[in-house]
Structures are given as C-alpha cells and as structure tokens.
PDB file of N, CA and C in Angstrom:
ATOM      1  N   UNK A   1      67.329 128.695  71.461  1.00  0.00           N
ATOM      2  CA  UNK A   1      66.053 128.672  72.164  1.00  0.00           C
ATOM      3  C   UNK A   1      65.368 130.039  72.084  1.00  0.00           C
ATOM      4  N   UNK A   2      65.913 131.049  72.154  1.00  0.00           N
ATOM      5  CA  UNK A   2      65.662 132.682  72.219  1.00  0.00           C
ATOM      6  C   UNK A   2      64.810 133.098  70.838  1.00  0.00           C
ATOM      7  N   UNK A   3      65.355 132.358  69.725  1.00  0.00           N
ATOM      8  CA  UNK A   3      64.917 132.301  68.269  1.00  0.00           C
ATOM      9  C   UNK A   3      63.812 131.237  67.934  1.00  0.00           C
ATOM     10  N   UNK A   4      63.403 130.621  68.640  1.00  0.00           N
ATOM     11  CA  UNK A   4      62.205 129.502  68.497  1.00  0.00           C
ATOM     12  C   UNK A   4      61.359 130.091  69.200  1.00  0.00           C
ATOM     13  N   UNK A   5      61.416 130.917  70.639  1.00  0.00           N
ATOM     14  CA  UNK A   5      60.445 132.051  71.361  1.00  0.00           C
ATOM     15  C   UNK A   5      60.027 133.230  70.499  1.00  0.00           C
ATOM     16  N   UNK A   6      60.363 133.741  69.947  1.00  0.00           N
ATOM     17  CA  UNK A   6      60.428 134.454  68.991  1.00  0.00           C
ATOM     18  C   UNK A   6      59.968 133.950  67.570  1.00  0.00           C
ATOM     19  N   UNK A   7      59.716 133.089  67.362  1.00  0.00           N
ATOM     20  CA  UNK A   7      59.530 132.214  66.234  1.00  0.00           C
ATOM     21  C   UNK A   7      57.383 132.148  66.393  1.00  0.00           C
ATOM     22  N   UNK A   8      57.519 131.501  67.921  1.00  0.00           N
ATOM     23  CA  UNK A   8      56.445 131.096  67.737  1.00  0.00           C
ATOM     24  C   UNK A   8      55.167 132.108  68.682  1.00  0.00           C
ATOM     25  N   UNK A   9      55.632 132.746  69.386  1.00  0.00           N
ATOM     26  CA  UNK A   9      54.747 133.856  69.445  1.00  0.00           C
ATOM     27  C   UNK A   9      54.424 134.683  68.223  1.00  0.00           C
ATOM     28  N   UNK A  10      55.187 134.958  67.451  1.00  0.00           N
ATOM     29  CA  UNK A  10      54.835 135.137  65.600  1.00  0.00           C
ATOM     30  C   UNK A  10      53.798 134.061  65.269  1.00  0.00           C
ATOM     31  N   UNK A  11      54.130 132.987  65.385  1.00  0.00           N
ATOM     32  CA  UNK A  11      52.847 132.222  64.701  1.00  0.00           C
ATOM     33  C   UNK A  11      51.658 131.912  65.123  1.00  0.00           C
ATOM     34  N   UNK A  12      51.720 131.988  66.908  1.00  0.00           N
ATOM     35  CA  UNK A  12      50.421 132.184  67.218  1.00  0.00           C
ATOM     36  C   UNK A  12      49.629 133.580  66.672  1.00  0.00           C
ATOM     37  N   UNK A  13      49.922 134.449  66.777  1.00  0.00           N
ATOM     38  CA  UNK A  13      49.486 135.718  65.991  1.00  0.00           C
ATOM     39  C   UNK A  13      49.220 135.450  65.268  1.00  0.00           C
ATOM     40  N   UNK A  14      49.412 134.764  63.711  1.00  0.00           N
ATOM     41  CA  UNK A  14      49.210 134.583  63.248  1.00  0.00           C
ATOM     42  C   UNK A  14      48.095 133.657  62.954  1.00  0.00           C
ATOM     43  N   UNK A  15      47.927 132.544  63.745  1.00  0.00           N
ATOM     44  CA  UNK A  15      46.666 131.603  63.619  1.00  0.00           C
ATOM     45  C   UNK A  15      45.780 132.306  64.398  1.00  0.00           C
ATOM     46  N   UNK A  16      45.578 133.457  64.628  1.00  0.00           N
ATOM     47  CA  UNK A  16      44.838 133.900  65.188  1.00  0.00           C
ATOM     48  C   UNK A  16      43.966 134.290  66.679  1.00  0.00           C
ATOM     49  N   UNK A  17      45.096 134.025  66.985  1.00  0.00           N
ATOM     50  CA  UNK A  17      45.145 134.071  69.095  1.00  0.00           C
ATOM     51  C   UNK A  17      45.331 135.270  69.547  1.00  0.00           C
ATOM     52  N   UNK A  18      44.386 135.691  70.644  1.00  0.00           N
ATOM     53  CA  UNK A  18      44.228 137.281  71.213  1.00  0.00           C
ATOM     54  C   UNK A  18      45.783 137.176  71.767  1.00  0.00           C
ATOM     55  N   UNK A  19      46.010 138.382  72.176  1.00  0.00           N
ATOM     56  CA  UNK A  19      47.629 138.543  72.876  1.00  0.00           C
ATOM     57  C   UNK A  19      47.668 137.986  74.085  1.00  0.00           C
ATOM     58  N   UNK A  20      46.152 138.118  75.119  1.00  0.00           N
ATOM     59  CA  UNK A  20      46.479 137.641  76.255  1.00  0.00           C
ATOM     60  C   UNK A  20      46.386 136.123  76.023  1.00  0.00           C
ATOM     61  N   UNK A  21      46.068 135.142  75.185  1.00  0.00           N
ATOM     62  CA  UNK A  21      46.003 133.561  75.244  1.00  0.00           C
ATOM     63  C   UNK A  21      47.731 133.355  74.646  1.00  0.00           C
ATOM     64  N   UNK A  22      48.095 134.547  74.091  1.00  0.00           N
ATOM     65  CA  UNK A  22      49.689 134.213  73.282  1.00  0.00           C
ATOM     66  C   UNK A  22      50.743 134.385  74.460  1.00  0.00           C
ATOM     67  N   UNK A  23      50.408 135.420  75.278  1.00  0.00           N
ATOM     68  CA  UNK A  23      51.163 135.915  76.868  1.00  0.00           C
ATOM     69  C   UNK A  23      51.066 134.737  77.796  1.00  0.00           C
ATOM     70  N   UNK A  24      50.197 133.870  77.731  1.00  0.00           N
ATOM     71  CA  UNK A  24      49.747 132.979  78.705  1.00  0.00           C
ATOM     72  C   UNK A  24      50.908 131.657  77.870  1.00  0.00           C
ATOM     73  N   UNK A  25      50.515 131.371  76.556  1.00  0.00           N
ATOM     74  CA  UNK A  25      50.904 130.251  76.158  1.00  0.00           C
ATOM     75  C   UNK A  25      52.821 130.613  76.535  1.00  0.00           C
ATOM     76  N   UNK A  26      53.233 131.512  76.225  1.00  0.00           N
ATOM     77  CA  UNK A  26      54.694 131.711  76.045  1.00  0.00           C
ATOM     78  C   UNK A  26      55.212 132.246  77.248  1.00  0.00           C
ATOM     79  N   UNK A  27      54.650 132.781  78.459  1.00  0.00           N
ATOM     80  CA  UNK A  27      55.253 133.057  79.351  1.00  0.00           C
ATOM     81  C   UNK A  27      55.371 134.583  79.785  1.00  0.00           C
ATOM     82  N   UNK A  28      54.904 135.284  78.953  1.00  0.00           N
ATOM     83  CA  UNK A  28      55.216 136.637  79.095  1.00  0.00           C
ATOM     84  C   UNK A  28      54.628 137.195  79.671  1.00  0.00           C
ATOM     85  N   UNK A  29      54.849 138.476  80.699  1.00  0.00           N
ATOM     86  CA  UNK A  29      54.108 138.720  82.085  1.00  0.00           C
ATOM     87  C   UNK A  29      53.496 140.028  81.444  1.00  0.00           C
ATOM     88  N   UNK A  30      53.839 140.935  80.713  1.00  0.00           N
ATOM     89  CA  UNK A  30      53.518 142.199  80.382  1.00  0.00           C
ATOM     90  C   UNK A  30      53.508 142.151  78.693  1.00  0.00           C
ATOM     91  N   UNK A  31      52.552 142.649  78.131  1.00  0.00           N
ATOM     92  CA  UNK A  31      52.165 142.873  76.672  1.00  0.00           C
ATOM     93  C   UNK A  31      53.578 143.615  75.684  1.00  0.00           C
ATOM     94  N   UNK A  32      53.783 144.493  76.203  1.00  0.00           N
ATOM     95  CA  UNK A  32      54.943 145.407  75.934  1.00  0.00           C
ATOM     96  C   UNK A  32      55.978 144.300  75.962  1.00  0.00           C
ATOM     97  N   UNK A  33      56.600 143.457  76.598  1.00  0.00           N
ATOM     98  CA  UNK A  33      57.330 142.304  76.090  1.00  0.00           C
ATOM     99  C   UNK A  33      57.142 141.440  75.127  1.00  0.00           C
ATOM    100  N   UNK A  34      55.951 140.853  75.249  1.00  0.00           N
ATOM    101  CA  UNK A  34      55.204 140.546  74.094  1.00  0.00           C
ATOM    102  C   UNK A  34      55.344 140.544  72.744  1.00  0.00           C
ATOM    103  N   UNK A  35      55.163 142.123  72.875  1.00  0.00           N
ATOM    104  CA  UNK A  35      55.099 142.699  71.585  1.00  0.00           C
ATOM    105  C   UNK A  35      56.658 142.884  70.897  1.00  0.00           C
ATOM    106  N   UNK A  36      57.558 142.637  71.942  1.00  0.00           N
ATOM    107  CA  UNK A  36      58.529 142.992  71.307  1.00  0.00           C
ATOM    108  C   UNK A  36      59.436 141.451  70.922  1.00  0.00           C
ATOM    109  N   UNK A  37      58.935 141.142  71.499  1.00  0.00           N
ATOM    110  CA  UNK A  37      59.024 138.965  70.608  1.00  0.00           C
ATOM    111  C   UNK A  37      58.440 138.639  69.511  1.00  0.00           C
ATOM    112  N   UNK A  38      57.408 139.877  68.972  1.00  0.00           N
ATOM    113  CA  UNK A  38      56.577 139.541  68.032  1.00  0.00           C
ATOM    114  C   UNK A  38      56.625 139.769  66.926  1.00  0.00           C
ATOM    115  N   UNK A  39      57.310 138.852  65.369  1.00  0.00           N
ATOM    116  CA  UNK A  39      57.331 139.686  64.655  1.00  0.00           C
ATOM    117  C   UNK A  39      56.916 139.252  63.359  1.00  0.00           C
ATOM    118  N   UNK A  40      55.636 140.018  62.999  1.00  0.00           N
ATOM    119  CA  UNK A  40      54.228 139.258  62.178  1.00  0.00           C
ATOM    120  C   UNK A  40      55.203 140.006  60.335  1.00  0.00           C
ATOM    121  N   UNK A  41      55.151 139.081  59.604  1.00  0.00           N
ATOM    122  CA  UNK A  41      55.216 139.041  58.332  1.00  0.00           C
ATOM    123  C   UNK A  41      53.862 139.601  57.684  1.00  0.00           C
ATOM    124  N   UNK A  42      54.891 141.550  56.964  1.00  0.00           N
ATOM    125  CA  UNK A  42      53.835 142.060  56.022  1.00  0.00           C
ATOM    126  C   UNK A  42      53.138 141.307  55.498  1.00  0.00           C
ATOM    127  N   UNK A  43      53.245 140.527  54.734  1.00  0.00           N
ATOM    128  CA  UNK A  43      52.329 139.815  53.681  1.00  0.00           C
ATOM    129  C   UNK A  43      51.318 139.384  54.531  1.00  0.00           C
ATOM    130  N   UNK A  44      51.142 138.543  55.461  1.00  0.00           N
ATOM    131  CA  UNK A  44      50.276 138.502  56.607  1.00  0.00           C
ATOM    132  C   UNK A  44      49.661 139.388  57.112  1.00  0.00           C
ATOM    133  N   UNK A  45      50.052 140.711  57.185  1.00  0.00           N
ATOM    134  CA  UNK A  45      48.987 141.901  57.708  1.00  0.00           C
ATOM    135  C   UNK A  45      48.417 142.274  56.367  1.00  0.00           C
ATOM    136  N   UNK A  46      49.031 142.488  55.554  1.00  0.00           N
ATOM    137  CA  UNK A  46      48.962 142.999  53.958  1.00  0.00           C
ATOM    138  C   UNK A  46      47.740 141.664  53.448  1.00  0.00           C
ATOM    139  N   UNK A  47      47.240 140.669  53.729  1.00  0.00           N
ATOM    140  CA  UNK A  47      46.489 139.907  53.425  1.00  0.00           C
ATOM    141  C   UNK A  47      45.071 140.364  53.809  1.00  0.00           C
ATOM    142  N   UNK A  48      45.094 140.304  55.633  1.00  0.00           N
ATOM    143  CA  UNK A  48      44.324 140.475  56.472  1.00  0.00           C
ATOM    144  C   UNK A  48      43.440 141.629  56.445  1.00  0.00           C
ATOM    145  N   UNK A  49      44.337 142.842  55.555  1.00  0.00           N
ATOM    146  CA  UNK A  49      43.699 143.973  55.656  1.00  0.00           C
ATOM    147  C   UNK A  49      42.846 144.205  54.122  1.00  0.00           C
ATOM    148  N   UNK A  50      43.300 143.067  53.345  1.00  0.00           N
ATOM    149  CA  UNK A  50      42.320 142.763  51.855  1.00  0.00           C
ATOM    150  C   UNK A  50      43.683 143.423  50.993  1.00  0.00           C
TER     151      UNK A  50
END
C-alpha cells in the first residue's frame, strides 16, 4: 500500500495537478511530506523543460 501512495502522487504530478489539489487528493497535511512521496521521472521534467 506504501508503494501505490507513492506511485500515485508521482502521477498526479505528472498529469498536471498543483501540489495543493495532489495534498488534498492523497492525504498529506504538509507539502514537505508531499514532496518526499514524490518521485517525478527525469524524462518527464527533461520533456517539460523542451
């Protein structure tokens, strides 16, 4: 279960959801937690940035 939380706060990031609608959807009370569930695939930033 710990690895599917982690799974999909990555993919909301990815489809494009501010942090606070991704904090809301998954439960997380503080950003700094958040962020540390979050873990976005270079190629995905490496796209985004051209």
């Amino acid at each position: 279960m710990h690895d599917l939380r982690h799974e999909a706060a990555s993919r909301f990031f990815e489809k494009g959801l501010h942090p606070l609608e991704v904090a809301s959807i998954t439960g997380h009370k503080s950003l700094t937690m958040l962020r540390r569930y979050t873990h976005l695939q270079p190629e995905a930033l490496a796209a985004k940035l051209g």
